[in-house]
Each structure stands twice: as C-alpha cells, then as structure tokens.
Protein backbone atom coordinates (compact mmCIF):
# COMPACT_ATOMS: atom_id res chain seq x y z
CA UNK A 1 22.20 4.85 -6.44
CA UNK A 2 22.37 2.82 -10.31
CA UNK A 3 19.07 1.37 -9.42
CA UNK A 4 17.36 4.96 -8.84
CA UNK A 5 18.82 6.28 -11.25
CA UNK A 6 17.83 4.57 -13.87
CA UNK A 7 14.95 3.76 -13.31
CA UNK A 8 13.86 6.84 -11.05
CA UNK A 9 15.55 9.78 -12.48
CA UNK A 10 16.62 9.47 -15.96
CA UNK A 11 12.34 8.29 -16.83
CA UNK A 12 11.49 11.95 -15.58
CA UNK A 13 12.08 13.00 -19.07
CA UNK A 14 9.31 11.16 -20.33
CA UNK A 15 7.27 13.49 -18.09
CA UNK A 16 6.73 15.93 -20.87
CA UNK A 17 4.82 13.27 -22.64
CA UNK A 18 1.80 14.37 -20.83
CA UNK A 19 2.20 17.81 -22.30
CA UNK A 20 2.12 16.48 -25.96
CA UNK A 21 -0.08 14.38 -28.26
CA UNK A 22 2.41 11.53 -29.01
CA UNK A 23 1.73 8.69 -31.55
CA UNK A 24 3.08 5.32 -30.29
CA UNK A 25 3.20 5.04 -34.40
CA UNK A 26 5.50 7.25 -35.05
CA UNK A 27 9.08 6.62 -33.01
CA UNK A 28 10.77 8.24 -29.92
CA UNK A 29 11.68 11.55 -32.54
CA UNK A 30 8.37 11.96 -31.66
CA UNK A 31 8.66 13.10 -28.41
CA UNK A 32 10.74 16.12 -29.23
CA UNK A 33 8.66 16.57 -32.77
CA UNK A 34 5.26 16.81 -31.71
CA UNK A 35 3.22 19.56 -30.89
CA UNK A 36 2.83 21.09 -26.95
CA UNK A 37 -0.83 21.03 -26.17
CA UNK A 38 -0.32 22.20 -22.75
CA UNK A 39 -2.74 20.66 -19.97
CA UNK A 40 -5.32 19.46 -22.39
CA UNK A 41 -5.00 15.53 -21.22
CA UNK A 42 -5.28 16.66 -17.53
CA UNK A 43 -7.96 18.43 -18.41
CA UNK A 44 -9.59 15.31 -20.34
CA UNK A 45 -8.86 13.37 -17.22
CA UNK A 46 -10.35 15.85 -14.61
CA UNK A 47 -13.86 15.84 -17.10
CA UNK A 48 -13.73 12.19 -17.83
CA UNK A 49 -16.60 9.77 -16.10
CA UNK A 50 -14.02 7.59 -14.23
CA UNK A 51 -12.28 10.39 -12.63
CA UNK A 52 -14.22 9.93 -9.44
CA UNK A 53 -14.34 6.56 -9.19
CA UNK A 54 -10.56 6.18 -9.45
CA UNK A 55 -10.06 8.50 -7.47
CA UNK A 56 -12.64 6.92 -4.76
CA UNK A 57 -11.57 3.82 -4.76
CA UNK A 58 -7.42 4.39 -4.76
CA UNK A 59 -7.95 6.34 -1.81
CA UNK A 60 -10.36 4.30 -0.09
CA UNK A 61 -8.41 0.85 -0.74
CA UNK A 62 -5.31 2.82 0.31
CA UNK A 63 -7.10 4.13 3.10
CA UNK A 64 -8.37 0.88 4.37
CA UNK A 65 -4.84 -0.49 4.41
CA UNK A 66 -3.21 1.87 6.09
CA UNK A 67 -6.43 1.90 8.76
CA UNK A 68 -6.04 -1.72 9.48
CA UNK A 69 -1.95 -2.92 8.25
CA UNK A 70 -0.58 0.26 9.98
CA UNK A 71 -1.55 -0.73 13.09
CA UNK A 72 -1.59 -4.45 12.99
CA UNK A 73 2.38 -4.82 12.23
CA UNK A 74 2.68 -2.03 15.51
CA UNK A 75 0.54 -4.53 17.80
CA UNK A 76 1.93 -7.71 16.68
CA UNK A 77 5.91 -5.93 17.69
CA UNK A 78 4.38 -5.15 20.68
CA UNK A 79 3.18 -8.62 21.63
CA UNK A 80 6.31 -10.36 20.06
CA UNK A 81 8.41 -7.27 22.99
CA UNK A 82 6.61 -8.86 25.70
CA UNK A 83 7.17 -12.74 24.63
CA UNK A 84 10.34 -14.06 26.94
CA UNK A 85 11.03 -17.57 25.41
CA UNK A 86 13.49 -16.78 22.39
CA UNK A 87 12.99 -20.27 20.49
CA UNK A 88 8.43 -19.16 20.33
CA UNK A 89 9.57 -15.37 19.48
CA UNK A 90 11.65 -16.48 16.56
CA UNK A 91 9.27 -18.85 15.27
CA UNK A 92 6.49 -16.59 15.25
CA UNK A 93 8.52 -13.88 13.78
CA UNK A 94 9.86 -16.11 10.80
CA UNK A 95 6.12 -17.41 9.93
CA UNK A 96 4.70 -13.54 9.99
CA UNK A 97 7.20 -12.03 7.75
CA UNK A 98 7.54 -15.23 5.91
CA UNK A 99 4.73 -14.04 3.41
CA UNK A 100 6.47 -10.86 2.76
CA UNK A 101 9.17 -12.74 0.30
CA UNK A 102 6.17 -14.29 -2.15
CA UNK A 103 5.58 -12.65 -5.20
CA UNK A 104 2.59 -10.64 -5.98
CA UNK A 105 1.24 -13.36 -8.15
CA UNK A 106 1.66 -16.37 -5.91
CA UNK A 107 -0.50 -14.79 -3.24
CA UNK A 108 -2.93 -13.66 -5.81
CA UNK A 109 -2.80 -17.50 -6.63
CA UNK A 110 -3.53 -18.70 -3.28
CA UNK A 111 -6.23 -15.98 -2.57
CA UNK A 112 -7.93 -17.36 -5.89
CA UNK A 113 -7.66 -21.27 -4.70
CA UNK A 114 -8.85 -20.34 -1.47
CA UNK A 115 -11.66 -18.20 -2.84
CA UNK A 116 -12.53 -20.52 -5.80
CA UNK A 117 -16.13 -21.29 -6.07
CA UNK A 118 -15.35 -24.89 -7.25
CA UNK A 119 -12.72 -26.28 -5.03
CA UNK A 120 -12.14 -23.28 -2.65
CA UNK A 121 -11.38 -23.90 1.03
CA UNK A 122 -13.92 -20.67 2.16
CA UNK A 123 -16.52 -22.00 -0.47
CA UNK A 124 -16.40 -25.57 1.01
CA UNK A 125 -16.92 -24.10 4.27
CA UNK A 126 -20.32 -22.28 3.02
CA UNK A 127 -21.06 -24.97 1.05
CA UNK A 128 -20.81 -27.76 4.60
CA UNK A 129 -23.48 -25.46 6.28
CA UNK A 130 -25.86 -25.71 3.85
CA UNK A 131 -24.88 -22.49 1.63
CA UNK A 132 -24.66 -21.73 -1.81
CA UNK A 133 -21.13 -21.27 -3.11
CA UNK A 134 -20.38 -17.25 -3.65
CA UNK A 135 -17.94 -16.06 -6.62
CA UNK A 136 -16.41 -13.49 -3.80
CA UNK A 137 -13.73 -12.06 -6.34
CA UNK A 138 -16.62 -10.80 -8.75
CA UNK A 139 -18.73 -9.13 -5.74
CA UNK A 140 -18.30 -6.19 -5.07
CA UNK A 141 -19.30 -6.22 -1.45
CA UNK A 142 -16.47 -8.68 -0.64
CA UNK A 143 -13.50 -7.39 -2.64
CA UNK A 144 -11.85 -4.37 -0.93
CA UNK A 145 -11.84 -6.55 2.07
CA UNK A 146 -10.55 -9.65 0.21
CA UNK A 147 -8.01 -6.94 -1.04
CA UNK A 148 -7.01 -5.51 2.71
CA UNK A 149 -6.84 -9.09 3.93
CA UNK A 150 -4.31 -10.18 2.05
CA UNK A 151 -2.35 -7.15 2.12
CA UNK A 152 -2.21 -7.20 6.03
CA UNK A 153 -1.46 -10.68 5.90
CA UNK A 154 1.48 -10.46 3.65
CA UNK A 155 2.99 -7.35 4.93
CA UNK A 156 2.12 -7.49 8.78
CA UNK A 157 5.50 -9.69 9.82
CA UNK A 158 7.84 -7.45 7.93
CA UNK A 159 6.15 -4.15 9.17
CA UNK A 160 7.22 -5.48 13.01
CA UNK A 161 11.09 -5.34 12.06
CA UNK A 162 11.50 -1.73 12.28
CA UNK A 163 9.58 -1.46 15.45
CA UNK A 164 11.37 -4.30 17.08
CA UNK A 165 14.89 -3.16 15.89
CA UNK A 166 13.66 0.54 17.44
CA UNK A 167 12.49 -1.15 21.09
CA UNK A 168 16.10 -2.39 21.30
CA UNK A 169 17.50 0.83 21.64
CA UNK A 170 15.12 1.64 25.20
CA UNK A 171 16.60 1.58 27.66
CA UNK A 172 15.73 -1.65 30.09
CA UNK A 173 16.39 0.47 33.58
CA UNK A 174 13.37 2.23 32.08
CA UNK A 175 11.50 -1.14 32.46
CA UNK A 176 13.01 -1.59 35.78
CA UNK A 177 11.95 1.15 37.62
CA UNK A 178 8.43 0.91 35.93
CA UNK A 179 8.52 -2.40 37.42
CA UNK A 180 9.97 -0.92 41.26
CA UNK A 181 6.66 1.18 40.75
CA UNK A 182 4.51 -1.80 40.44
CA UNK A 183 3.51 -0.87 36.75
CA UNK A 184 2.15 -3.50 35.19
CA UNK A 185 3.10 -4.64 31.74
CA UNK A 186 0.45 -3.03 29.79
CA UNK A 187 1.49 0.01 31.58
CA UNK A 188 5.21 -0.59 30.74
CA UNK A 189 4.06 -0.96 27.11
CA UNK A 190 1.89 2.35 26.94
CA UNK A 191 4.47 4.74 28.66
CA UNK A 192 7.76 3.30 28.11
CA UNK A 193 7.58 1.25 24.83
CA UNK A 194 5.42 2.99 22.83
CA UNK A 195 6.81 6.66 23.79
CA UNK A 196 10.28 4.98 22.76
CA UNK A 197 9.51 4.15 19.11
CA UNK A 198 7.03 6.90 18.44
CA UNK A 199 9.64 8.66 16.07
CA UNK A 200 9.72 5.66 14.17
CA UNK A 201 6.26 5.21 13.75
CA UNK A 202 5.88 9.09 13.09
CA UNK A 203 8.28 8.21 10.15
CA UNK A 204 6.89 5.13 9.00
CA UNK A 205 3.17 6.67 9.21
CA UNK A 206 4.66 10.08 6.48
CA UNK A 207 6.03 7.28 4.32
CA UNK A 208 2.76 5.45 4.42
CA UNK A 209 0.64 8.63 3.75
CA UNK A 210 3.31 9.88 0.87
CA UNK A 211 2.30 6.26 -0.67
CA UNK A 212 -1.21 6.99 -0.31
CA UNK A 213 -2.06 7.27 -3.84
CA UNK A 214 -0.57 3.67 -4.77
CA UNK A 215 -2.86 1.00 -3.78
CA UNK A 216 -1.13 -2.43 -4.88
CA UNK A 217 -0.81 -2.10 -8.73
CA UNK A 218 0.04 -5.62 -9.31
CA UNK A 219 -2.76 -7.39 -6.92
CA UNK A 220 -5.42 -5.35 -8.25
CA UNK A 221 -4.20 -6.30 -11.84
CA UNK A 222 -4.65 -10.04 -10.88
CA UNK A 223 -7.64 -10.30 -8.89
CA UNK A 224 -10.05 -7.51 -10.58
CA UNK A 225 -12.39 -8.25 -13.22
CA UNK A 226 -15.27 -5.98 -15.09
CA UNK A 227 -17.35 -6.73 -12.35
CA UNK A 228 -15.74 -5.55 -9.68
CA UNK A 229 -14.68 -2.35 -11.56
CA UNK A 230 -16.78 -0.17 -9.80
CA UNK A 231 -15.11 -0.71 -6.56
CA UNK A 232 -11.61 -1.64 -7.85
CA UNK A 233 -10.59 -0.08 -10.87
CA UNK A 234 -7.77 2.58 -9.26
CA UNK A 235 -5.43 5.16 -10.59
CA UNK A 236 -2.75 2.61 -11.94
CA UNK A 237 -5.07 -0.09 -13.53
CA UNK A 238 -6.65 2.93 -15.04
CA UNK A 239 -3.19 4.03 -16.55
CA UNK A 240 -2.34 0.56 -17.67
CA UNK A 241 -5.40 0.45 -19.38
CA UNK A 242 -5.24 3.66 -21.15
CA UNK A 243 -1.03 3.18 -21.84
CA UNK A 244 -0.39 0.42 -22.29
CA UNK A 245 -4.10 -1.28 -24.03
CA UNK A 246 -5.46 1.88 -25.65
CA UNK A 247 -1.93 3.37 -26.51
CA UNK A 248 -2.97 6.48 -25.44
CA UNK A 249 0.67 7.51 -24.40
CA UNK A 250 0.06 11.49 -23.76
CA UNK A 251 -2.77 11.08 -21.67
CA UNK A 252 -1.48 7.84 -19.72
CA UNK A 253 1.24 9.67 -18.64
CA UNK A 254 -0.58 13.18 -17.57
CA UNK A 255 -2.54 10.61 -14.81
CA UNK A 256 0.66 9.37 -13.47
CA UNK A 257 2.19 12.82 -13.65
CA UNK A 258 -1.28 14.15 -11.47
CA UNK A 259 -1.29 11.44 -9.38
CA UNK A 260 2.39 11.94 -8.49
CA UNK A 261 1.83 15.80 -7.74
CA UNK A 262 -0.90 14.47 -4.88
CA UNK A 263 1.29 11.81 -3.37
CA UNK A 264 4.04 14.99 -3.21
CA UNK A 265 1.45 17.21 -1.37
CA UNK A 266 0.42 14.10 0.78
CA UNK A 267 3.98 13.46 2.48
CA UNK A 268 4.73 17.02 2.49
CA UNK A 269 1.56 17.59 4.61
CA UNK A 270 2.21 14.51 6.02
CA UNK A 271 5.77 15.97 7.40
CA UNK A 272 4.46 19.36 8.14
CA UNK A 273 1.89 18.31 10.73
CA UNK A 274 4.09 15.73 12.13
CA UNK A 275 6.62 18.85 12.82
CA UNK A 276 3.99 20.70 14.34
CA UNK A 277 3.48 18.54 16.51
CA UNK A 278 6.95 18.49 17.85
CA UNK A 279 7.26 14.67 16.32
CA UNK A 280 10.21 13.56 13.77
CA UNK A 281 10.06 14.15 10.25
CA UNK A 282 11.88 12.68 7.26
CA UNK A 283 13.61 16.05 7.31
C-alpha cells in the first residue's frame, strides 16, 4: 500500500504539469505560479511529425508481444500439465522462469554479445557459412523481432505460474472420466484443462491489453539507436527524450498523461467485452 502510494498516487499531482508551461529553471513554486495554457501541449503532440510513428510502433511492438508471449507462457503450462516425472517438470520450470529475475540491462547485455558483429555467437554463425557479418541492432528489418525474442524468452517461464497454480484447482475425476471415455490427452487438454483456467487467462489477457501502451521502456532505451528510430522510437523513449534531455517538462508530461487516458480505455474495453461474453473480469 506505501509502495503505491508513493510512488502511484501522491505523483498524480504532477499531472497538471501538462496543463502549464513550466520552466525546469525556475523551482517547484513554479508549478502552482505558472500560467494554465489548457491543452496546448496535447495539441503540439497530436500535430507533431512523430506522433504517428510513436504511436505505430508502441502499438505494434506491444502488439507483437502480446501475439506471440501471450500464448507461448499458456502452451509451455500446458506441456509442463502433461509432464509426469516431477524431478524433469521442476527442472524445466526453474530454467524457463529463471530469466525472469535478470535485470533489464543484463539481458540487453547478452542480446548485444550475442548479436555483436565482432565476436557475436549469431554473427559467427553467418560468418562460418560464408556470410558477411550483419549489425542486426541498427537494422531495422531485424529489430522488433530481436525485441519480441527476448521479451518471450525472459518472461515465458514466469507467465506459466499462474496457469499452473490455476490447473491445480481442476478437478482430477474430471481427467478420469475423460479418460473412462477414451479421450485422449490432447482432448483432455482442450475440454477439461483449458475450459478450467479460461477465467484466468480472460484476466491475464485485460491486464495485458490495459498494458498495451507500454512496450518495455527500459529495453528499448538500451538496445535502440538513431537508426533504428523509425521502427523503435515508442511513446516512453519519446517522453524521456523530450523530459528528461530537452527539459521540456509541460509537454513531457501531457504524452504520458494521453498515453495513460488510452491504456484506461484499453482495459476498460478490454473488461467490457470480456463481460459480454459471459467471461471474468477484473471487476
């Protein structure tokens, strides 16, 4: 409750920033001093040339992870249901979820060494069948899926938790009669299993939408480079950027105020259809 509250709740106040001109010059008086100028920064933002392209590629990178992570952690808790041997289950389960606890930067740092063109393992692959070495961070064409990659690979383990923990609570005469019927196991898995969990996946999948609009800050940060701007420059490196380099305060903080409002309409429509279709909400 400390936690978001201090660091959820109490920085709300700052949201009025975005409805000022404020001079990072001039103190914190200036945030009740300074003059309103009502949705003039929003406006700047909605007219400005990289509105689009943030825009495109936050939702696309977003997109692409929940397209291809969702799932994955889903079928890997479904393979890891059927495995019988407790000693393999545990062993696989420690090394997927394993990447979850490394920090942002280390796996940035491996994806780099792995990717370099001078002593990368990928490169040196290329390089063995008579290629020419390719600088995949700065290409475009490869770095959305260098991007998704990673993300699956880290996250993929920890996603399974939830949908394990959830399959414990089926009940196993369920299994047994499937079994009387001569159901085979894929069968067992599409109509008991699945069925069994699908409010927590209905939950997991509003939370994922709701988060749409937040495409890995910190990753993008460290991989990204001029080059690759075009296709990875999102909503949050754009705000760091404008905040944080060019001190543009007021209209920083009307982006992150807008983008906000969307990822509020997203998991709102998120929960709404998900009612509608007689599936579980978060309320």
């Amino acid at each position: 409750m400390l936690y978001f509250i201090i660091f959820d709740y109490i920085p709300m106040f700052g949201v009025i920033i975005a409805f000022k001109d404020i001079s990072p010059f001039e103190g914190v008086s200036a945030i009740f001093t300074s003059e309103w100028v009502g949705f003039k920064h929003f406006i700047r933002f909605w007219n400005s040339y990289y509105f689009w392209n943030v825009m495109r590629n936050t939702l696309l990178i977003s997109g692409y992870k929940l397209l291809f992570g969702f799932p994955a952690a889903l079928l890997l808790a479904l393979l890891l249901n059927e495995v019988k041997h407790t000693g393999f289950k545990r062993i696989v389960q420690t090394i997927s979820y394993l990447p979850h606890f490394i920090s942002t930067v280390v796996v940035a740092g491996l994806v780099m060494m792995v990717l370099s063109t001078d002593s990368g393992m990928i490169n040196a692959i290329v390089v063995a069948f008579g290629g020419e070495p390719v600088h995949f961070l700065g290409d475009p064409a490869y770095f959305r899926s260098i991007l998704v990659l990673s993300h699956v690979w880290q996250t993929v383990g920890w996603g399974t938790i939830l949908y394990l923990a959830a399959m414990t609570g089926i009940d196993p005469g369920l299994y047994e009669a499937a079994k009387i019927d001569g159901a085979s196991r894929l069968r067992q898995a599409w109509h008991i299993t699945l069925p069994g969990i699908t409010p927590v996946i209905a939950i997991l999948l509003i939370l994922s939408i709701g988060g749409l609009l937040n495409a890995g800050f910190e990753k993008v940060l460290l991989l990204y480079s001029p080059s690759v701007y075009s296709v990875a420059d999102i909503i949050d490196t754009y705000v760091y950027r404008e905040g944080l380099n060019k001190l543009n305060y007021s209209f920083a903080t009307a982006v992150g105020v807008f983008k906000n409002i969307l990822a509020m309409i997203l998991i709102l429509g998120a929960n709404y259809v998900a009612k509608k279709m007689n599936q579980t909400g978060i309320w």
